[in-house]
C-alpha atoms as a PDB file:
ATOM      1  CA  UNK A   1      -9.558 -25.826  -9.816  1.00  0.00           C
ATOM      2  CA  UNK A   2      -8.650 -24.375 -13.346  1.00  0.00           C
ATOM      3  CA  UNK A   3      -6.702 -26.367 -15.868  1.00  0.00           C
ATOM      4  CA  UNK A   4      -3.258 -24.851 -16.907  1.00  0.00           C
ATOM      5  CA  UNK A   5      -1.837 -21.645 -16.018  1.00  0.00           C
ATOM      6  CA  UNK A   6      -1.822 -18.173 -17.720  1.00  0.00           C
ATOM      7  CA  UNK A   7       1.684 -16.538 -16.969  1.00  0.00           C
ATOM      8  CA  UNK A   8       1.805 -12.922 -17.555  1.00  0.00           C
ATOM      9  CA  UNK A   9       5.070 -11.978 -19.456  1.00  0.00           C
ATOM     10  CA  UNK A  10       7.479  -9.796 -17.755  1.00  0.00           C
ATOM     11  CA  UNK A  11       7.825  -7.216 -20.747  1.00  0.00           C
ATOM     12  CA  UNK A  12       3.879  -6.554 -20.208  1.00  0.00           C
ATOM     13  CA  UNK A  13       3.690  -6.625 -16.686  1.00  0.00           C
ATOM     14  CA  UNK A  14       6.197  -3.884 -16.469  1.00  0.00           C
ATOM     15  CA  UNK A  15       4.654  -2.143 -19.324  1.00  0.00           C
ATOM     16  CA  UNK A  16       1.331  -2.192 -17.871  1.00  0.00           C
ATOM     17  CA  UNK A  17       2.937  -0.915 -14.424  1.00  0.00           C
ATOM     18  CA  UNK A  18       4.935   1.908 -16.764  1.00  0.00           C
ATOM     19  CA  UNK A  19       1.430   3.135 -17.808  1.00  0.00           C
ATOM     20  CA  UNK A  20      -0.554   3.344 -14.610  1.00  0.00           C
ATOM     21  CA  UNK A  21       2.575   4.667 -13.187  1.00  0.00           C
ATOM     22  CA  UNK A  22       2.536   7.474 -15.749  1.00  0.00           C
ATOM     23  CA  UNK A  23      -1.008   8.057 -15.611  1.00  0.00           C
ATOM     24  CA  UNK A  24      -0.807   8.703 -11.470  1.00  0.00           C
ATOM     25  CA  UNK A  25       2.546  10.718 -11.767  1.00  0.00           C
ATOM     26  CA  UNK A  26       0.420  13.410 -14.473  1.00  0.00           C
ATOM     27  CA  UNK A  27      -2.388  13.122 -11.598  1.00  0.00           C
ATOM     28  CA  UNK A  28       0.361  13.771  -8.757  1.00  0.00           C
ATOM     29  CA  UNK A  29       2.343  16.982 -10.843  1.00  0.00           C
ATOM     30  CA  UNK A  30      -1.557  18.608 -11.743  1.00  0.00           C
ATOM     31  CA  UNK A  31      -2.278  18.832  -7.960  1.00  0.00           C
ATOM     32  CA  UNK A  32       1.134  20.705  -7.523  1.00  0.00           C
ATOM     33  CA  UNK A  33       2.542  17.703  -5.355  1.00  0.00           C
ATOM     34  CA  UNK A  34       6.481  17.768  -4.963  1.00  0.00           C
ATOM     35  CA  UNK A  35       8.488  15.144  -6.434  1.00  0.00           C
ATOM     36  CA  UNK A  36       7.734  12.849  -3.361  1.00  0.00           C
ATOM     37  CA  UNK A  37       4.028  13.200  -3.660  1.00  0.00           C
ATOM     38  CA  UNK A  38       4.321  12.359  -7.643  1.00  0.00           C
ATOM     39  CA  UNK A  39       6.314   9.425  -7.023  1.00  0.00           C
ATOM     40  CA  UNK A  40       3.988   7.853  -3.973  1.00  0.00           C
ATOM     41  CA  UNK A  41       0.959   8.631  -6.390  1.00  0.00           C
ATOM     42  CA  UNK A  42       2.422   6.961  -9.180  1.00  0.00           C
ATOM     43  CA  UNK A  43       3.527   4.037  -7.060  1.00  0.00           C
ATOM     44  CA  UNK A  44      -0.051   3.450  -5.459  1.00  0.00           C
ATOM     45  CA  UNK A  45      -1.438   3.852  -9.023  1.00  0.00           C
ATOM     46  CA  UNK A  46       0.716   1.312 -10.684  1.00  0.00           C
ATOM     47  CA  UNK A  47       1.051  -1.334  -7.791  1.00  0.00           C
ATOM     48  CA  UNK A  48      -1.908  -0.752  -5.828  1.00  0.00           C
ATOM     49  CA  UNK A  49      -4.593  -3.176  -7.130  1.00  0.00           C
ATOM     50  CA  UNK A  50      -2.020  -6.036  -6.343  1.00  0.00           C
ATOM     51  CA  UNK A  51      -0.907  -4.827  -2.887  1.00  0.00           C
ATOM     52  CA  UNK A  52      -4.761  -5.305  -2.347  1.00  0.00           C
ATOM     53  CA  UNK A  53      -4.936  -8.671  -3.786  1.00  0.00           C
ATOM     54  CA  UNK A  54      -1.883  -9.869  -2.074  1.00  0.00           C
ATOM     55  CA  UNK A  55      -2.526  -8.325   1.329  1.00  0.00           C
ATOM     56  CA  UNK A  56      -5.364  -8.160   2.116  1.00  0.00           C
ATOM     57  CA  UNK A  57      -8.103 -10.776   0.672  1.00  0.00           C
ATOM     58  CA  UNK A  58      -5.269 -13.061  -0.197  1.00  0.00           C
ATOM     59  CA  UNK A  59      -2.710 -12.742   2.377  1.00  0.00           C
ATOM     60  CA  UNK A  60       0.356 -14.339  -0.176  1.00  0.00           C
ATOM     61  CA  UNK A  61       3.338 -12.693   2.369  1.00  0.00           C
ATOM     62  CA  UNK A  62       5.129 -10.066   0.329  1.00  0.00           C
ATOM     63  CA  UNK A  63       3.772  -8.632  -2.681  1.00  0.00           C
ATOM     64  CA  UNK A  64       5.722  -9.483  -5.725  1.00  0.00           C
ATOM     65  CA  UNK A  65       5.641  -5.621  -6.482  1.00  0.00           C
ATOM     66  CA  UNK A  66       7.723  -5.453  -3.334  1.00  0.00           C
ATOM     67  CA  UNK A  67       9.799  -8.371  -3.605  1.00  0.00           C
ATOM     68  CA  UNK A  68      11.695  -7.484  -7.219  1.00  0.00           C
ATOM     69  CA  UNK A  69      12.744  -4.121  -7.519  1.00  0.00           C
ATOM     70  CA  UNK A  70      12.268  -3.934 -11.274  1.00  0.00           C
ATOM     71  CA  UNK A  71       8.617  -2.640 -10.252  1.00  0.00           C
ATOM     72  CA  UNK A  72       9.598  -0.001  -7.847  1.00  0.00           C
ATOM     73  CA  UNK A  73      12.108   1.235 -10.477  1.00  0.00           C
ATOM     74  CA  UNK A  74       9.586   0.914 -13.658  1.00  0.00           C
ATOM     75  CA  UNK A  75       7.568   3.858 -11.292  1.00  0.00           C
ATOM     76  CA  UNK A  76      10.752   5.824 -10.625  1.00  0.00           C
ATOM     77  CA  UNK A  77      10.886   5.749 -14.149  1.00  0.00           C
ATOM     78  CA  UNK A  78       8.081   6.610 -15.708  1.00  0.00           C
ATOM     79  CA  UNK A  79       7.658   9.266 -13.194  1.00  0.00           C
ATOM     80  CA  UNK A  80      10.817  11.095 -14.589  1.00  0.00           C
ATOM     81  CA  UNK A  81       9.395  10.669 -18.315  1.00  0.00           C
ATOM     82  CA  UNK A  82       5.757  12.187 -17.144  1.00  0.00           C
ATOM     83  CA  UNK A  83       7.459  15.082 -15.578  1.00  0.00           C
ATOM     84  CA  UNK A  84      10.234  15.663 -18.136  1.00  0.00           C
ATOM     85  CA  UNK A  85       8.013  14.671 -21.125  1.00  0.00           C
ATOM     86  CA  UNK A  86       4.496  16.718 -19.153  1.00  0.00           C
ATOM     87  CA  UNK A  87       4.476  19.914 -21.845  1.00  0.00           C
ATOM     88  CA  UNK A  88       4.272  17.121 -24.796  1.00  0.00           C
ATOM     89  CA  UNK A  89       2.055  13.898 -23.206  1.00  0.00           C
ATOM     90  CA  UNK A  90      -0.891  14.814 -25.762  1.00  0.00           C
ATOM     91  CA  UNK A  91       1.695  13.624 -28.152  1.00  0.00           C
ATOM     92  CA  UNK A  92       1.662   9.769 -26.083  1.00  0.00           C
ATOM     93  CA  UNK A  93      -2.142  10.253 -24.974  1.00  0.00           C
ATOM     94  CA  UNK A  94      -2.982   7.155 -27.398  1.00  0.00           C
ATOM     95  CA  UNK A  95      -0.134   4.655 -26.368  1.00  0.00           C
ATOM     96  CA  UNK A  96      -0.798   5.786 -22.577  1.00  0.00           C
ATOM     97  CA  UNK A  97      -4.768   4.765 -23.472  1.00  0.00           C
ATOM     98  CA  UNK A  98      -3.460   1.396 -25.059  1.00  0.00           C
ATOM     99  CA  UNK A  99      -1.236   0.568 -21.943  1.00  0.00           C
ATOM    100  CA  UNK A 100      -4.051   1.085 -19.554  1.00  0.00           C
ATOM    101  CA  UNK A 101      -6.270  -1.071 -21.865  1.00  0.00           C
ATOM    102  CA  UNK A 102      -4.489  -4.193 -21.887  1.00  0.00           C
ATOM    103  CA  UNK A 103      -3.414  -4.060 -18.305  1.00  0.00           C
ATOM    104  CA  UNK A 104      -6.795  -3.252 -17.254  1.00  0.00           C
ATOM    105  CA  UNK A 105      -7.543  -6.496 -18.953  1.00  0.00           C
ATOM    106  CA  UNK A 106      -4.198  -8.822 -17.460  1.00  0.00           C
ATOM    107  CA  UNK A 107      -4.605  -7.662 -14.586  1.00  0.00           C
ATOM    108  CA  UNK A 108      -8.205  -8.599 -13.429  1.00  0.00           C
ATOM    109  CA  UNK A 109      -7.276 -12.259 -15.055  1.00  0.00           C
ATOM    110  CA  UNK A 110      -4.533 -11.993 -13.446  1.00  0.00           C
ATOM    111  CA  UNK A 111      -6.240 -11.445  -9.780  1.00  0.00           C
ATOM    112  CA  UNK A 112      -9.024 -13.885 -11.028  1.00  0.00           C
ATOM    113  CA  UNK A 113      -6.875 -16.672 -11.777  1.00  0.00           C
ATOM    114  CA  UNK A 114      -5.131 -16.279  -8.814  1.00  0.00           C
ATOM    115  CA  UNK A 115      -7.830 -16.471  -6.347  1.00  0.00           C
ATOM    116  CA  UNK A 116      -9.254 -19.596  -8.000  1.00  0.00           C
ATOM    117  CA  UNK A 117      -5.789 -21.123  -7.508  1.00  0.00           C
ATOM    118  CA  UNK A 118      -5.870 -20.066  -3.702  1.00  0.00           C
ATOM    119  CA  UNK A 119      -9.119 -22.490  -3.506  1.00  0.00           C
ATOM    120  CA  UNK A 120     -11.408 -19.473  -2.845  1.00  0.00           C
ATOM    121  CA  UNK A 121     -15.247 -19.549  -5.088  1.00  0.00           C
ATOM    122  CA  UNK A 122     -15.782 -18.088  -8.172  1.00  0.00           C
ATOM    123  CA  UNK A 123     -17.747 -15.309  -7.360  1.00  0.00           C
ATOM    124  CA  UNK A 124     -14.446 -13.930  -5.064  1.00  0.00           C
ATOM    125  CA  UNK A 125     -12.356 -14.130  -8.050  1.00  0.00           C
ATOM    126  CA  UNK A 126     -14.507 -11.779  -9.359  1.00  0.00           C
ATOM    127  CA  UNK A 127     -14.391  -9.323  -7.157  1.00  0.00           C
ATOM    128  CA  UNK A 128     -10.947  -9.535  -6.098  1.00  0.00           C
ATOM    129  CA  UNK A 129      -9.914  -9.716  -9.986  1.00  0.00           C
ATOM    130  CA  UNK A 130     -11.720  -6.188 -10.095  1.00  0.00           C
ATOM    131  CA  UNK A 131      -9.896  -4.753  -7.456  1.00  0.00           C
ATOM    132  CA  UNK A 132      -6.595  -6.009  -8.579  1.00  0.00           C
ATOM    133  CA  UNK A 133      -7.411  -4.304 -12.141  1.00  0.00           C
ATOM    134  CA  UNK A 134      -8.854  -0.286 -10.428  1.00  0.00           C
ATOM    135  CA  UNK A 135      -7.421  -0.600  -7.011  1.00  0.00           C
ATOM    136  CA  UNK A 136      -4.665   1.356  -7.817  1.00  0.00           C
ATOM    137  CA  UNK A 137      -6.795   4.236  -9.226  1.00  0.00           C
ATOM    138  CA  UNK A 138      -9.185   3.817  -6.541  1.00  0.00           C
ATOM    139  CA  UNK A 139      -6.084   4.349  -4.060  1.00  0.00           C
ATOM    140  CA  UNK A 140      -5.064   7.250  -6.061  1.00  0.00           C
ATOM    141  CA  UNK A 141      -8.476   8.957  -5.826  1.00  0.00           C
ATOM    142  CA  UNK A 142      -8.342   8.330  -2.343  1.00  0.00           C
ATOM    143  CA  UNK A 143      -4.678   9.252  -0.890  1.00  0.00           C
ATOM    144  CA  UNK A 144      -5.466  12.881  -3.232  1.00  0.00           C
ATOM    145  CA  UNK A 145      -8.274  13.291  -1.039  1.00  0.00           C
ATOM    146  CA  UNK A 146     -10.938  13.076  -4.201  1.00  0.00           C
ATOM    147  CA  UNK A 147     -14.103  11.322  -4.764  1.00  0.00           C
ATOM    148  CA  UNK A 148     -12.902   7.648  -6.358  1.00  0.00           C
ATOM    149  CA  UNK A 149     -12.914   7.629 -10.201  1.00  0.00           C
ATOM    150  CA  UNK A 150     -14.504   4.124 -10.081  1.00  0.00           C
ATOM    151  CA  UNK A 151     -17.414   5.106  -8.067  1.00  0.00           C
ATOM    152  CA  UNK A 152     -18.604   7.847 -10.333  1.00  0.00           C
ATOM    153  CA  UNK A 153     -20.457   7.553 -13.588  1.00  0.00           C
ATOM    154  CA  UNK A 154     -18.212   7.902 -16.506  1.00  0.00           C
ATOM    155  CA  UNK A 155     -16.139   5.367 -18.817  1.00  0.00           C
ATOM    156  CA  UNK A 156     -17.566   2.592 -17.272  1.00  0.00           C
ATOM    157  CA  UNK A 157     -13.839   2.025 -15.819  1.00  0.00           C
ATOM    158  CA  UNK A 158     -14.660  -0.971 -13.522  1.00  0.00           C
ATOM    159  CA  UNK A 159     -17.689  -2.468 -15.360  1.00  0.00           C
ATOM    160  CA  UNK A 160     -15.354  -3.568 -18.374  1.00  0.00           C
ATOM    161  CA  UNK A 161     -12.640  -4.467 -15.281  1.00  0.00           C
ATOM    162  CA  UNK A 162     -15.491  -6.795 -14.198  1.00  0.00           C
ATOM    163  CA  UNK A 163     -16.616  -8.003 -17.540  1.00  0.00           C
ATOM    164  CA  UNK A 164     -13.251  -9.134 -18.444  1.00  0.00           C
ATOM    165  CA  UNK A 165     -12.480 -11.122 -15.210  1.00  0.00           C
ATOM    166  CA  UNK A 166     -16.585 -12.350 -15.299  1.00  0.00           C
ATOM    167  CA  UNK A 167     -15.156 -13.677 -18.631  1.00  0.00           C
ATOM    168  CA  UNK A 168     -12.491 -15.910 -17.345  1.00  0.00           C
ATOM    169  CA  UNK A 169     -13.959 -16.678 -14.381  1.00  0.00           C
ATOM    170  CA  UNK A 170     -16.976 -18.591 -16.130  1.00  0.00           C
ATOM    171  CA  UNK A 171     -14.046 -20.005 -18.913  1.00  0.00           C
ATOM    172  CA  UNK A 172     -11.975 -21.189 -16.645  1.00  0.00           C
ATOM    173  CA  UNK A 173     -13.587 -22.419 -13.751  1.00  0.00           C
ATOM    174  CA  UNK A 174     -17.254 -23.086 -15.258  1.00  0.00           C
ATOM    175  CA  UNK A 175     -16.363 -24.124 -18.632  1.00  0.00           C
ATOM    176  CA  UNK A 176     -12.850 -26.211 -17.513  1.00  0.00           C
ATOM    177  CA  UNK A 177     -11.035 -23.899 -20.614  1.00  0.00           C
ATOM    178  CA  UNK A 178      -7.485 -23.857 -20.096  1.00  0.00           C
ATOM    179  CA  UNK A 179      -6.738 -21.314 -18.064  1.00  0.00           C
ATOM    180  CA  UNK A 180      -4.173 -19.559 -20.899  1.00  0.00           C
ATOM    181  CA  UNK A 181      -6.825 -19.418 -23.913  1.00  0.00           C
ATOM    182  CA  UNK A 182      -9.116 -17.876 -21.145  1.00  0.00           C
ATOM    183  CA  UNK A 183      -7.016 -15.240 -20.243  1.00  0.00           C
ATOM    184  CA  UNK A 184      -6.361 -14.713 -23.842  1.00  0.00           C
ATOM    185  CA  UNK A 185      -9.885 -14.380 -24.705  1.00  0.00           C
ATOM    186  CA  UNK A 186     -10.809 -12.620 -21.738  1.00  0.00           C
ATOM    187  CA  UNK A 187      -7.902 -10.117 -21.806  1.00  0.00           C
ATOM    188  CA  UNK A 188      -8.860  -9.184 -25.708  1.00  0.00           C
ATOM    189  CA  UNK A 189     -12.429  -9.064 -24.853  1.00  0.00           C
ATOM    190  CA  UNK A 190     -11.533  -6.186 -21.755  1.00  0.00           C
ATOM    191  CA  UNK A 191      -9.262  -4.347 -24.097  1.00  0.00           C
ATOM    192  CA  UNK A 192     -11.444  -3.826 -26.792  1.00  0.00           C
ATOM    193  CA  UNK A 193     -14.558  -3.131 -24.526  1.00  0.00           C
ATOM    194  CA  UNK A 194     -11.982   0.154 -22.862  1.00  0.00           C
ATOM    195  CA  UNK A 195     -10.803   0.981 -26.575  1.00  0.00           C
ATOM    196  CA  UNK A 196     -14.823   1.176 -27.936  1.00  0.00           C
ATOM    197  CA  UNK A 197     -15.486   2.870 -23.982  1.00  0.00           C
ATOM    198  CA  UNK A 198     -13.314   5.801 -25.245  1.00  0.00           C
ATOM    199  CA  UNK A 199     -13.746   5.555 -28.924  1.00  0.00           C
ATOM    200  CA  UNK A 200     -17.389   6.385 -28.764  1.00  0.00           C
ATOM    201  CA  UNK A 201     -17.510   7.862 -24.862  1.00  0.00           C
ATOM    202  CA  UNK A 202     -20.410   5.477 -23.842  1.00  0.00           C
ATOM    203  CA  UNK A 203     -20.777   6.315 -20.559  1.00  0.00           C
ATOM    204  CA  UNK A 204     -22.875   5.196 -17.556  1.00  0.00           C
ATOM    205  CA  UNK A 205     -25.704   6.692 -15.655  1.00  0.00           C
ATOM    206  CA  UNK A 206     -26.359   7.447 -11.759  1.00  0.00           C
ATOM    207  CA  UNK A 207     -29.277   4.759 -10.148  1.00  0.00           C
ATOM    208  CA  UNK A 208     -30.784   7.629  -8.906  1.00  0.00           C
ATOM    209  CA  UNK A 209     -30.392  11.349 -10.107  1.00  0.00           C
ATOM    210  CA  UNK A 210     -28.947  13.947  -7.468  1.00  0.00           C
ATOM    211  CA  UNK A 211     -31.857  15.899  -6.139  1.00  0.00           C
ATOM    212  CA  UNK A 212     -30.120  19.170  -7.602  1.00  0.00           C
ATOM    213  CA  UNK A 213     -30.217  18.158 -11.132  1.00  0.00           C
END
């Protein structure tokens, strides 16, 4: 068990859910999808990673992105503003980057903590506090019928995804820190990694070279 509780504030969920939202509604209207497509793209963006946590590994009943609206509408949302605002989003680029940072960062705590809490080991709360933080852009990759983002080399996406809930995971759990200066730490440590990531595009490299490079 962990000691304490980190809660993650409303105002930043939803802000967190705003961004990926936006980010899979600018994916959505550059593959020429109808306002239908945009919005399902957005949605599986924003709320994916915890429709994944909840169920399937740990099978909670319904998601909370389900249960309260506020989450459904946040997407409806920031869909409009990334269609109406899509001529001038070079303009937001940098607050979109920000968003993604930090909720890259709550959310694999987020799924971390909450496995722990469910009784399951530490190495679990790992992985499933990855896949709460990139499922949704792994689900995007995949309903748009595209090789996953995660999977490729590049920004090193899901490597600081896994650093950050590594992070809390050992605090929490192997160090007995209370569960909120954890997150705090661990959720700073994630969003700085992504800020540096894209600062100075450090990238990673394939295990094995294609055979025609």
């Amino acid at each position: 068990m962990i000691k304490g509780n980190f809660q993650l504030p409303l105002i930043f969920d939803i802000g967190a859910v705003a961004a990926f939202a936006l980010t899979g509604a600018l994916a959505g209207a550059r593959r020429g999808y109808d306002m239908v497509g945009v919005f399902f793209l957005a949605a599986a963006t924003a709320l994916g990673g915890g429709l994944i946590r909840d169920g399937l590994f740990l099978r909670r009943g319904i998601p909370v992105a389900i249960e309260n609206p506020l989450y459904l509408i946040t997407v409806a949302v920031a869909c409009t503003a990334g269609l109406l605002l899509s001529s001038r989003m070079r303009r937001f680029e940098q607050w979109i980057v920000f968003g993604d940072a930090l909720g890259l960062g709550a959310y694999a705590v987020v799924g971390a903590q909450m496995t722990l809490q469910a009784g399951l080991s530490m190495t679990a709360a790992i992985l499933i506090g990855v896949l709460n933080a990139v499922g949704g852009s792994l689900l995007r990759d995949v309903l748009a019928r595209e090789e996953p983002f995660v999977f490729k080399p590049g920004e090193a996406y899901a490597l600081v995804a896994f650093i950050g809930a590594a992070c809390f995971v050992v605090l929490a759990a192997g160090f007995q820190v209370n569960a909120k200066s954890s997150a705090l730490v661990s959720i700073a440590l994630t969003f700085s990694l992504r800020l540096l990531v894209v600062r100075y595009k450090w990238r990673t490299r394939p295990v094995v070279m294609p055979p025609d490079v």
